[in-house]
Protein backbone atom coordinates (compact mmCIF):
# COMPACT_ATOMS: atom_id res chain seq x y z
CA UNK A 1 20.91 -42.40 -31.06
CA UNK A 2 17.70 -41.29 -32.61
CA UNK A 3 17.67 -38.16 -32.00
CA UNK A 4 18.42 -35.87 -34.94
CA UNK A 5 21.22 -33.28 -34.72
CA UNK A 6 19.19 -30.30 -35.13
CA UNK A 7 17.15 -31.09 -31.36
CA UNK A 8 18.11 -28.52 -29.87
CA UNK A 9 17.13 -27.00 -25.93
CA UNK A 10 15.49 -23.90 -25.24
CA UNK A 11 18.64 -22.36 -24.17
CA UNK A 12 20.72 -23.34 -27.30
CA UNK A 13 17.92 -21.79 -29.88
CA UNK A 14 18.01 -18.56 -27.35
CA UNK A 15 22.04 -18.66 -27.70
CA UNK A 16 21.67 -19.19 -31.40
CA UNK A 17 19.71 -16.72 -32.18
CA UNK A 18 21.14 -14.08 -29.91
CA UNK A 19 18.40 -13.35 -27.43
CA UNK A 20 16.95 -14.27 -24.21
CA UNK A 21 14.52 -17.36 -23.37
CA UNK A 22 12.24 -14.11 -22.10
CA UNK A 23 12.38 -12.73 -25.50
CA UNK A 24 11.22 -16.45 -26.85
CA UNK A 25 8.40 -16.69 -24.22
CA UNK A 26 7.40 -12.96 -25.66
CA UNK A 27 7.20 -13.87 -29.39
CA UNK A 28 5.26 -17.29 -28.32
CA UNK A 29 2.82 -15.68 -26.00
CA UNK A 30 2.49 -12.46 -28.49
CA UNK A 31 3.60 -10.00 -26.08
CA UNK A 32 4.92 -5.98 -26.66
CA UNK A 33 8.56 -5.51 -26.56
CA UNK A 34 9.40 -7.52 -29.19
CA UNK A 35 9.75 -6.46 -33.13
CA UNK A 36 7.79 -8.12 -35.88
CA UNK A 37 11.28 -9.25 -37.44
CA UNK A 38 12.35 -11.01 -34.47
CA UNK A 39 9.29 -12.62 -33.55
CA UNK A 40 9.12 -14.31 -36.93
CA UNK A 41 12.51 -15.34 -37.16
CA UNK A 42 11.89 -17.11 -33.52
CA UNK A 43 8.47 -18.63 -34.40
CA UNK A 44 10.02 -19.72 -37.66
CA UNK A 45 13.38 -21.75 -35.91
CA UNK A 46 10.78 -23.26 -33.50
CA UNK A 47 8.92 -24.61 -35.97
CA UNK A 48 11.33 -26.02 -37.71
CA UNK A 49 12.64 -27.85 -34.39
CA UNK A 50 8.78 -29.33 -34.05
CA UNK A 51 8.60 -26.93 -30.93
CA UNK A 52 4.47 -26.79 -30.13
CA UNK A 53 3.28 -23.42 -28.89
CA UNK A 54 2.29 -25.02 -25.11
CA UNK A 55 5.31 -27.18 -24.95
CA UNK A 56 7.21 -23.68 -25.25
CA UNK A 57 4.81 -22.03 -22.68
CA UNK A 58 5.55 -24.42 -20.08
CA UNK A 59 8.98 -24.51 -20.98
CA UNK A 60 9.56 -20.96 -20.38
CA UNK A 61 7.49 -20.53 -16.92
CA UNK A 62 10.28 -20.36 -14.51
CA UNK A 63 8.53 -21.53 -11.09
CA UNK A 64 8.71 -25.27 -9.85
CA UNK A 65 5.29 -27.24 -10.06
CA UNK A 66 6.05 -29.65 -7.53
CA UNK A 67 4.76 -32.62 -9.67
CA UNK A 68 6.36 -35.17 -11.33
CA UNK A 69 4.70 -37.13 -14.46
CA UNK A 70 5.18 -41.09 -14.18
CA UNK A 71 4.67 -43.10 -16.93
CA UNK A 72 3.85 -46.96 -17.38
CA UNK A 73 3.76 -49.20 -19.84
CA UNK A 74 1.36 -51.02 -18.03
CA UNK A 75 -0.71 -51.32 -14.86
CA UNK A 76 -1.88 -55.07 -15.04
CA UNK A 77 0.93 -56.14 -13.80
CA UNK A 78 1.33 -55.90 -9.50
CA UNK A 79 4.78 -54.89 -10.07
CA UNK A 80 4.00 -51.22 -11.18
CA UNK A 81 1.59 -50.89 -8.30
CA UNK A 82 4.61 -51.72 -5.88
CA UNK A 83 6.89 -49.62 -8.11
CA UNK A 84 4.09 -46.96 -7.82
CA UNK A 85 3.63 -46.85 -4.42
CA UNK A 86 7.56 -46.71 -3.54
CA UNK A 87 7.39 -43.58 -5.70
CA UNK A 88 4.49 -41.97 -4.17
CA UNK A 89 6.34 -42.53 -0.31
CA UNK A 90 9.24 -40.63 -1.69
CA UNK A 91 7.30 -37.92 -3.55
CA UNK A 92 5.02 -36.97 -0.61
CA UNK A 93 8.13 -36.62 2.01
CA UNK A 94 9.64 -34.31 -0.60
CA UNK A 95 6.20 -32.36 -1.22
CA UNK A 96 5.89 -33.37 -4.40
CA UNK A 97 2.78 -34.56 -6.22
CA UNK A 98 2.00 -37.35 -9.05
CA UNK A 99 0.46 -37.38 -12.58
CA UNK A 100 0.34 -40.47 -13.29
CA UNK A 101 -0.56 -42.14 -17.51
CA UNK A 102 -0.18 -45.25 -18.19
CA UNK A 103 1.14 -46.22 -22.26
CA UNK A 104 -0.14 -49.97 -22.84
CA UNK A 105 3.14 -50.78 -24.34
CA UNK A 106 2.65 -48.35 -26.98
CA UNK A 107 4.96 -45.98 -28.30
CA UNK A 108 2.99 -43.08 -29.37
CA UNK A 109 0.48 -43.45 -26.56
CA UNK A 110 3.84 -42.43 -24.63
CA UNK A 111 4.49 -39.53 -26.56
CA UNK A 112 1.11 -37.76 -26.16
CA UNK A 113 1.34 -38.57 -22.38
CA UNK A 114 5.03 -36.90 -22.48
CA UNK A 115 3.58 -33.82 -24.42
CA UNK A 116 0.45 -33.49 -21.73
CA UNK A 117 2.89 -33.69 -18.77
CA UNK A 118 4.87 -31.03 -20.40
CA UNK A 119 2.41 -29.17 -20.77
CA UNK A 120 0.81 -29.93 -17.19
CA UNK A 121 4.45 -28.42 -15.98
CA UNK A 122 5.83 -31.47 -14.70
CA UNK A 123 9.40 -30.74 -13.28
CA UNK A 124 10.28 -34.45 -14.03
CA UNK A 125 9.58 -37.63 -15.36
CA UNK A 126 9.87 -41.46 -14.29
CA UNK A 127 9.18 -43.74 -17.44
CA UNK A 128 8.73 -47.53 -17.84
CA UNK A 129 10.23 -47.71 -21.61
CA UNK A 130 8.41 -49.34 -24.00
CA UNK A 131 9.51 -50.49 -27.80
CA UNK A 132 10.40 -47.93 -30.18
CA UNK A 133 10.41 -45.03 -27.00
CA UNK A 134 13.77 -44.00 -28.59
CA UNK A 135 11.26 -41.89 -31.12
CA UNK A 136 9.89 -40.19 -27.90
CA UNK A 137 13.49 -38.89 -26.98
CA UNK A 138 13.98 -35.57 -28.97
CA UNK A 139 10.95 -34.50 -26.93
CA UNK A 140 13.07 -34.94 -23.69
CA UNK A 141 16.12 -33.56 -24.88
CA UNK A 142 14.53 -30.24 -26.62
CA UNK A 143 12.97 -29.49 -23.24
CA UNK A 144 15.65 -30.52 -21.25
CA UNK A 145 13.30 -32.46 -18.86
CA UNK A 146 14.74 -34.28 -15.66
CA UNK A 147 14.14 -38.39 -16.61
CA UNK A 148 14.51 -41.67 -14.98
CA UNK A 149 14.05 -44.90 -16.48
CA UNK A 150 12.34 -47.44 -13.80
CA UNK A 151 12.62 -51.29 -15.05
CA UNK A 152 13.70 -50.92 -18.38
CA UNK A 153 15.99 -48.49 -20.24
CA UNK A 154 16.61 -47.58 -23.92
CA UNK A 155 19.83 -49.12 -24.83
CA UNK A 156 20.96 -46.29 -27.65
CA UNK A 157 20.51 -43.88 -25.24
CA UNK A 158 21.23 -45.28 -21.52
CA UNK A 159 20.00 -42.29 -19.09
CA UNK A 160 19.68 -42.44 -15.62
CA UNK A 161 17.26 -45.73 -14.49
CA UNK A 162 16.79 -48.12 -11.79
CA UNK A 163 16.62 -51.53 -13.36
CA UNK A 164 16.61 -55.47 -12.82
CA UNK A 165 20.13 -57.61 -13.30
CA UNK A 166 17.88 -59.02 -15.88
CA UNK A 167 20.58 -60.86 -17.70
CA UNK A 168 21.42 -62.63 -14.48
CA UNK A 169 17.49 -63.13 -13.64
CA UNK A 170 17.60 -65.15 -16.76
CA UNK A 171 20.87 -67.22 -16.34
CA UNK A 172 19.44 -67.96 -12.49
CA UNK A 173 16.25 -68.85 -13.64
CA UNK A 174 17.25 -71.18 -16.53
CA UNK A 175 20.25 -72.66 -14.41
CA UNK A 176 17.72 -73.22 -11.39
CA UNK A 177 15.73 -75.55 -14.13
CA UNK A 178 18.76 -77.09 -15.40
CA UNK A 179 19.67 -78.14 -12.23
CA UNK A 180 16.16 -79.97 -12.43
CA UNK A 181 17.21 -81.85 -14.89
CA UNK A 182 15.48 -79.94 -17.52
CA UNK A 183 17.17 -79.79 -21.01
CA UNK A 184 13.88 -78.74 -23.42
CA UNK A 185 13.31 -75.22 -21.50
CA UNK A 186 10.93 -72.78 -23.20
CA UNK A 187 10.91 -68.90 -22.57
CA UNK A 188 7.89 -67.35 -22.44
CA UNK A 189 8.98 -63.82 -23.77
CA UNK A 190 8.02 -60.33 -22.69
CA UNK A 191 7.58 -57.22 -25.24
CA UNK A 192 9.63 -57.37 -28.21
CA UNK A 193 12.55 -54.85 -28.73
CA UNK A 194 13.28 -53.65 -24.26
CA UNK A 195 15.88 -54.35 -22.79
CA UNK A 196 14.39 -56.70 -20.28
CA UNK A 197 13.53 -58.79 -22.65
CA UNK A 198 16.37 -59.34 -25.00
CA UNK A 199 18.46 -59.41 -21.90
CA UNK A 200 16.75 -62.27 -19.78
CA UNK A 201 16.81 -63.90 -22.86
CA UNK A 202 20.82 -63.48 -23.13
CA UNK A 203 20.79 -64.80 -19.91
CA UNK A 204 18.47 -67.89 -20.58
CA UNK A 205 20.74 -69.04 -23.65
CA UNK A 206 23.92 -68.33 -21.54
CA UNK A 207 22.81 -70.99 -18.97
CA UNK A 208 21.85 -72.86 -21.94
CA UNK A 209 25.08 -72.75 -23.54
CA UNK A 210 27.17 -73.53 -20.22
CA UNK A 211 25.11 -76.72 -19.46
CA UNK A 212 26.14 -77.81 -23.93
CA UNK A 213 22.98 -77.31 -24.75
CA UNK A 214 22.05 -75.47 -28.18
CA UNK A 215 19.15 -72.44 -28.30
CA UNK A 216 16.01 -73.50 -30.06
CA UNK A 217 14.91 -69.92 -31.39
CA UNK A 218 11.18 -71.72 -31.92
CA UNK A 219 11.28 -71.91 -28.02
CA UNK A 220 11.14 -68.55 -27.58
CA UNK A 221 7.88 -67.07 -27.86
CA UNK A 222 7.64 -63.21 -27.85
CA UNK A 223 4.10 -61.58 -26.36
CA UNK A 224 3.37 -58.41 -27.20
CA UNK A 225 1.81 -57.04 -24.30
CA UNK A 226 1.71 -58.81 -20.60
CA UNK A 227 -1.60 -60.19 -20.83
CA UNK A 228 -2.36 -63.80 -19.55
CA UNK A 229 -4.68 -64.83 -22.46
CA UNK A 230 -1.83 -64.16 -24.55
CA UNK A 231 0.45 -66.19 -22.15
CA UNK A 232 -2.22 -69.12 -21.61
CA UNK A 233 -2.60 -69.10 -25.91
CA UNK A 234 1.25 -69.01 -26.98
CA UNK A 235 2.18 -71.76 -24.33
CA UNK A 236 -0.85 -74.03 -25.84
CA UNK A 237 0.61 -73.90 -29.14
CA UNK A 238 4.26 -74.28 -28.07
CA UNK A 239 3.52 -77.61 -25.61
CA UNK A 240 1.02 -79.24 -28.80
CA UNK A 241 3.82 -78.70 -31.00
CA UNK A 242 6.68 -79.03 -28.83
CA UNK A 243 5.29 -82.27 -26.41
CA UNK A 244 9.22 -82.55 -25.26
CA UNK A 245 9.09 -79.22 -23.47
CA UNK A 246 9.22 -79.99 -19.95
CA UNK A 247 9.88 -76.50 -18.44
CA UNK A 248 9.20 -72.92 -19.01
CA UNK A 249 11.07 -70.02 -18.35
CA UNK A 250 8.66 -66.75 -18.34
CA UNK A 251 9.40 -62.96 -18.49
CA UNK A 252 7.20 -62.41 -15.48
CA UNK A 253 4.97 -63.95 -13.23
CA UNK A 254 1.79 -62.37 -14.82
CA UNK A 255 2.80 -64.46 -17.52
CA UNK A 256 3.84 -67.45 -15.72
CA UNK A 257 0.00 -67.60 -14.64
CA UNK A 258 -0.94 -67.80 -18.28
CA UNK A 259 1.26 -70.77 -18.64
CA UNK A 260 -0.03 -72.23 -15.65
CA UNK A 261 -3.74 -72.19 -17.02
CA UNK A 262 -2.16 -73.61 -20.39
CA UNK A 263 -0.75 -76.41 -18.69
CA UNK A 264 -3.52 -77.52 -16.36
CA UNK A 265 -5.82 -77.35 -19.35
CA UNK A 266 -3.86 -80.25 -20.99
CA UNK A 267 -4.58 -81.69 -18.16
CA UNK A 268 -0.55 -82.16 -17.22
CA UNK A 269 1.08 -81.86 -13.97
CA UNK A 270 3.22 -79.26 -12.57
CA UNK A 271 6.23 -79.53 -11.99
CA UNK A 272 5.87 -83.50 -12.44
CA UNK A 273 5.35 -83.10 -16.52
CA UNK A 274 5.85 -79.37 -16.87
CA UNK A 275 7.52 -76.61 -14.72
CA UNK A 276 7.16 -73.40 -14.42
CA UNK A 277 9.23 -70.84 -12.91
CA UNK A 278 8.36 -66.64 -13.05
CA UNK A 279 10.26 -63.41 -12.70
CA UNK A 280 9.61 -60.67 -10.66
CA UNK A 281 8.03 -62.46 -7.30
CA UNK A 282 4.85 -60.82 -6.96
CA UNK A 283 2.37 -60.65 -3.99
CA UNK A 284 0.08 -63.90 -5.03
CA UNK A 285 3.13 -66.10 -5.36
CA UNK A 286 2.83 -67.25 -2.13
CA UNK A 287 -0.59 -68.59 -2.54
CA UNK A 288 -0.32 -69.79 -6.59
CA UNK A 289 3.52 -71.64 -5.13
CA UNK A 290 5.29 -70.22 -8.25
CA UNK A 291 8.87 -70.17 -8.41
CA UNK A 292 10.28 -66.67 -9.44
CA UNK A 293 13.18 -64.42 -9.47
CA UNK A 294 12.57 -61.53 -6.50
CA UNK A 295 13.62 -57.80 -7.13
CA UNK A 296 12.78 -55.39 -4.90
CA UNK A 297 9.95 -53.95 -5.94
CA UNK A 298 8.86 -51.62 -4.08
CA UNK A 299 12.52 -50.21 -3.15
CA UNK A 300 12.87 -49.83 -6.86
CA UNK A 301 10.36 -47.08 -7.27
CA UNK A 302 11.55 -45.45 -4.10
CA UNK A 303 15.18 -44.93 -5.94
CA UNK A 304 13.84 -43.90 -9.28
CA UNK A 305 12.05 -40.90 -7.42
CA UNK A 306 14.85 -40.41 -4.88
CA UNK A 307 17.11 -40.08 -8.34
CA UNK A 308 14.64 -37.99 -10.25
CA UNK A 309 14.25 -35.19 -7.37
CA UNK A 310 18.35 -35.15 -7.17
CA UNK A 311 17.75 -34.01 -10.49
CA UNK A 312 15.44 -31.46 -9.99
CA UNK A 313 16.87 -30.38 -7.19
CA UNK A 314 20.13 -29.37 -8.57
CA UNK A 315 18.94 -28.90 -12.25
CA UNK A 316 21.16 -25.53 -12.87
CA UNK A 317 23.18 -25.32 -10.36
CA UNK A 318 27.45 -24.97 -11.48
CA UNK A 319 28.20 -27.66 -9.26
CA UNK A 320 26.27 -30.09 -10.30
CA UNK A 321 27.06 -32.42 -13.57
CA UNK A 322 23.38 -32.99 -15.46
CA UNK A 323 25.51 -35.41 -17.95
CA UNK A 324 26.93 -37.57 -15.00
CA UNK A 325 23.95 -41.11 -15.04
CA UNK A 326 22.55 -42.21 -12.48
CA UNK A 327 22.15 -46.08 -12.41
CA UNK A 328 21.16 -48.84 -9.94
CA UNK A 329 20.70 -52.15 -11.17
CA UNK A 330 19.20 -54.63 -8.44
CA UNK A 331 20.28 -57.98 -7.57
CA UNK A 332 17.67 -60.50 -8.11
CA UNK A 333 17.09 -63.43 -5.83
CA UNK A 334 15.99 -66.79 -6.44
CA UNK A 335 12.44 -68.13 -4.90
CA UNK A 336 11.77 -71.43 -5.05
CA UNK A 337 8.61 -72.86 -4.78
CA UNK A 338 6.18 -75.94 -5.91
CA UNK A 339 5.80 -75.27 -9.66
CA UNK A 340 9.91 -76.46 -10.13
């Protein structure tokens, strides 16, 4: 794990030092009641654990806010907007509002928007990791925050989360191909360093592997964010360079759409010279025919926020283990359609 061994909670500086988290909120908020010794000696162990004065503040207020913070690594994407909307259905039966920030697959974009919903008094948070969010962790764990993980988890820390089978999305989807004859099978790769993407890839070379065939590392093309330019441009290059390719595997449908365009613009066939099959099985499938792998979208953000308020819920309560993780990991389903 990242995190460092002196990120310590609230409650385990207060037990440290002797005194109440009341006596902390009085040296942060310069109150009376407190000596000038003791209010230096707290400032100066909060600093030192990269404690900011409003993250303490909000810390320290005792009363619920009723409002969660979700974070995305991106909104482009229709599967956060079914994601999102399972959430919202779960949040507004349990009274409980949204803020809502979105990180465009950047790490320190996610830690500002983890400070401002700290500071906005957010009793929990749902997060879509992104690469290097292990960095964003000793925030969590200093303010002892209620977290989910929704699509993608960091694998040095685990955490509660709601995730894909991705590894068997990838073995389905490359086997599916396989059994199309296909032995020169590109993947179109999402964001380096998540776990959805290194383990759909695990999957795609364990088909690989079972059907004797060896992993061509220069088939795998990582993109950075999921952007179809960025699809349509890697999948140019690959098929010029590569012209036996005759199938590509991609880490979502948005991306599967930029290999489409890439395709058609060389004026080849689908599936006839080149097929294409997707993950995720998004709304506009039925009308573009791609083949995909199917989650359930939409059921996915319902148990992220159904896990998250469980957490709220019984944050401090004796009888209820904060340490015990909560994870679902959905089945995914294969779709088949024209472009295999």
């Amino acid at each position: 794990m990242i995190i460092q061994n002196n990120s310590y909670t609230m409650k385990e500086i207060a037990k440290e030092l002797g005194i109440s988290t009341t006596t902390i909120w009085r040296a942060v908020n310069n109150k009376n009641g407190i000596s000038k010794k003791t209010k230096k000696r707290i400032l100066n162990i909060l600093k030192s654990r990269g404690y900011s004065k409003n993250l303490i503040a909000s810390h320290l207020r005792k009363k619920s806010s009723n409002t969660i913070g979700v974070i995305f690594s991106d909104i482009e994407n229709p599967f956060y907007a079914a994601a999102l909307k399972g959430i919202e259905k779960v949040c507004v039966k349990n009274g409980f509002n949204i803020i809502f920030s979105i990180t465009h697959e950047d790490y320190l974009v996610e830690r500002n928007a983890i400070k401002l919903l700290l500071e906005k008094r957010v009793d929990g948070l749902i997060i879509v990791p992104v690469e290097n969010s292990e960095y964003n962790l000793d925030i969590i764990e200093k303010m002892n925050i209620p977290t989910t993980f929704l699509a993608r988890y960091i694998k040095k820390y685990g955490g509660n989360r709601v995730v894909f089978g991705d590894f068997k999305a990838g073995y389905i989807a490359t086997s599916h191909l396989l059994k199309k004859g296909h032995k020169n099978i590109a993947y179109i790769a999402g964001p380096p360093k998540i776990s959805a993407t290194e383990d759909r890839l695990e999957g795609y070379q364990k088909a690989l592997l079972e059907h004797g065939i060896v992993f061509n590392p220069d088939y795998a093309v990582i993109i950075k964010k999921n952007v179809i330019n960025q699809s349509k441009d890697a999948t140019l290059k690959l098929l010029q360079k590569h012209k036996e390719i005759t199938a590509i595997f991609a880490y979502c449908d948005y991306l599967a759409l930029g290999s489409i365009e890439a395709i058609q613009s060389l004026k080849l066939k689908i599936p006839k010279d080149v097929a294409v099959i997707g993950c995720d099985d998004v709304y506009f499938n039925k009308f573009a025919g791609l083949t995909s792998i199917s989650f359930p979208k939409e059921k996915m953000g319902k148990l992220s926020a159904e896990i998250l308020l469980k957490q709220i819920n019984y944050q401090g309560q004796n009888d209820y283990n904060m340490e015990k993780k909560n994870i679902v990991i959905c089945d995914p389903k294969l779709m088949v359609r024209s472009t295999t």
